[in-house]
Protein backbone atom coordinates (compact mmCIF):
# COMPACT_ATOMS: atom_id res chain seq x y z
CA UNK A 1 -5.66 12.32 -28.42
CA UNK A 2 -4.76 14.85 -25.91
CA UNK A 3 -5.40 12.94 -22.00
CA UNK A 4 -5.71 15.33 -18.85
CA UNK A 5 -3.26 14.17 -16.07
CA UNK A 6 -2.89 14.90 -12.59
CA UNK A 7 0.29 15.02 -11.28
CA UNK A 8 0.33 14.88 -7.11
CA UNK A 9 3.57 16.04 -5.16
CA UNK A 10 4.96 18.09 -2.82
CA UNK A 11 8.61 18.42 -4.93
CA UNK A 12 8.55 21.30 -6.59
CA UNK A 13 11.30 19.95 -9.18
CA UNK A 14 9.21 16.70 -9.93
CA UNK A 15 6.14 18.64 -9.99
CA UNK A 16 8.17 20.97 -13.12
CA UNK A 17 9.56 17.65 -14.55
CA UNK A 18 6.69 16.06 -14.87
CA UNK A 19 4.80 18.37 -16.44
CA UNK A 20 7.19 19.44 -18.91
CA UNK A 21 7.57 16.40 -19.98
CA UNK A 22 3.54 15.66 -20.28
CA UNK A 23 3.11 18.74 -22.14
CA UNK A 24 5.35 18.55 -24.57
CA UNK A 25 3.47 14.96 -26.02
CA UNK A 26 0.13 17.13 -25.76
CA UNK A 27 -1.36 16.36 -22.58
CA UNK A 28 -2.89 18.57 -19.92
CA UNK A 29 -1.40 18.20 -16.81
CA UNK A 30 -2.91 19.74 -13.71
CA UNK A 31 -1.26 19.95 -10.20
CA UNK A 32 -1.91 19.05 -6.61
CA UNK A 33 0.59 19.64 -3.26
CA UNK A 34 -1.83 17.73 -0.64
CA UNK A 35 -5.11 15.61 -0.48
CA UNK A 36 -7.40 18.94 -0.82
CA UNK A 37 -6.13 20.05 -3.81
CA UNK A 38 -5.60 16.80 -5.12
CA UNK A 39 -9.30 16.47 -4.86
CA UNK A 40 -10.93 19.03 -6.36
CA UNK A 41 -9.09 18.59 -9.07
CA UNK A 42 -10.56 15.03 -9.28
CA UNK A 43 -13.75 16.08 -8.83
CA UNK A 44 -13.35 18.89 -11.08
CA UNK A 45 -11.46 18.07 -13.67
CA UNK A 46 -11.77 13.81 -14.14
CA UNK A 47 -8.62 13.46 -15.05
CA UNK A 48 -7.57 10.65 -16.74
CA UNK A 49 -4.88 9.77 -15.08
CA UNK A 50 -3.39 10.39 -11.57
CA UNK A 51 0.63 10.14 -11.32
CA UNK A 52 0.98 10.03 -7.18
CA UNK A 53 4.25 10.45 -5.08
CA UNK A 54 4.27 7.83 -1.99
CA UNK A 55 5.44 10.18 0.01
CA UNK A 56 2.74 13.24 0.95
CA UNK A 57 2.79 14.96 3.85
CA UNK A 58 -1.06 14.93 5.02
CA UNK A 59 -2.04 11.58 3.73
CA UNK A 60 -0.80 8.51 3.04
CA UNK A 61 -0.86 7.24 -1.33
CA UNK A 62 -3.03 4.49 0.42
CA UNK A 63 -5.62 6.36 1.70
CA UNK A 64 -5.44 9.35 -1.02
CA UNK A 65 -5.65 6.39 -4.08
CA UNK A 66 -8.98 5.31 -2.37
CA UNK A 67 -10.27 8.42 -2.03
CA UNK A 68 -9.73 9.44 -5.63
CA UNK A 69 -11.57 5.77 -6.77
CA UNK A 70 -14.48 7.00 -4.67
CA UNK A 71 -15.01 9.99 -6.73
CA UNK A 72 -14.14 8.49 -9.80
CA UNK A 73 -13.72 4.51 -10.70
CA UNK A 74 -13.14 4.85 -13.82
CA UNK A 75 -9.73 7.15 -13.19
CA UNK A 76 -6.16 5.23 -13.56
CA UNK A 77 -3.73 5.83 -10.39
CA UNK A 78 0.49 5.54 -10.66
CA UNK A 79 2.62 5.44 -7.86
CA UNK A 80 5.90 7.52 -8.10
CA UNK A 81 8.18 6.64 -5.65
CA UNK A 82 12.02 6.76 -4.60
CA UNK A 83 10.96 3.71 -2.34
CA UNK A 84 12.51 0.63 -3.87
CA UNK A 85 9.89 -2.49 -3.71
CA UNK A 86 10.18 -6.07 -5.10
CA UNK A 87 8.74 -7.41 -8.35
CA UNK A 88 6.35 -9.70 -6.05
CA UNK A 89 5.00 -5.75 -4.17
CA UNK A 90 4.53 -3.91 -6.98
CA UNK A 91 2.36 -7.09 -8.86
CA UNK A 92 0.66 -7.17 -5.02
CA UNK A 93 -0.20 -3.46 -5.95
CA UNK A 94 -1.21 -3.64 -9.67
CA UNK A 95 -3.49 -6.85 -8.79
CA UNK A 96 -5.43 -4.11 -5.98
CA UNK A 97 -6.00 -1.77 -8.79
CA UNK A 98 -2.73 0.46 -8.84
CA UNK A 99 -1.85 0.91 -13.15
CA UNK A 100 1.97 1.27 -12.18
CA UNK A 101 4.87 1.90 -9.75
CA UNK A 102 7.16 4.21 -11.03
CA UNK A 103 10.57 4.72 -9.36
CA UNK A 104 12.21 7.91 -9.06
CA UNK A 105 14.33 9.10 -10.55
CA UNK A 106 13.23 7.97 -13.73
CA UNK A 107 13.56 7.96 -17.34
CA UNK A 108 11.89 10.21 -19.10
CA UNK A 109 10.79 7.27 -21.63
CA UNK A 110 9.98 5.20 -18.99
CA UNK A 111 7.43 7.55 -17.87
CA UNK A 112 5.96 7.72 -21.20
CA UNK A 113 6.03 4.79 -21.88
CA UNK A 114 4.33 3.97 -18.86
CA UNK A 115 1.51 6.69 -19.43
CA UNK A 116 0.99 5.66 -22.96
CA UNK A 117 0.59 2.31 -21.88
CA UNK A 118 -2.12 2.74 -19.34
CA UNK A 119 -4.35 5.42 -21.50
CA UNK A 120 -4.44 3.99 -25.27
């Protein structure tokens, strides 16, 4: 069952990866640079799930990952992030409603494994 994903980032490269990557298993995969785009696409769209880099420019993933469960509950939120953390942070984040913490760079598997994990 084809799942529409947002994909949030201000890398170019890891915005292409991404959603090459997403495609090719048959999802839709929208785009966002900054906290604007990234929600009207929420709002618009209700995407399924929302794959956010740590690192934005005009909002922290904090403040952005609340924002996007204020429009929509129901929608599942990953952190991608070169930003090491330990086991004991990344439970800390999954226990406050966070589906995963990716670390870049990844695996391509790992990503979809990750993805099919939280959607089915």
């Amino acid at each position: 069952m084809q799942k529409k994903i947002l994909h949030i980032d201000n890398g170019a490269e890891s915005i292409k990866l991404v959603k090459t990557i997403l495609e090719a298993e048959g999802h839709t995969v929208f785009t966002a640079w900054d906290e604007k785009s990234s929600l009207i696409v929420i709002k618009n769209e209700k995407p399924d799930l929302v794959l956010l880099e740590v690192m934005m420019s005009d909002i922290s993933a904090w403040e952005l990952y609340q924002k996007i469960k204020k429009i929509n509950n129901n929608t599942k939120v990953v952190f991608l992030s070169s930003i090491p953390i330990s086991k004991e942070r990344k439970q800390d984040l999954i226990m406050s409603g966070i589906a995963d913490y990716i670390m870049k760079p990844f695996r391509e598997e790992e990503l979809l494994k990750s993805v099919k994990t939280i959607l089915y």
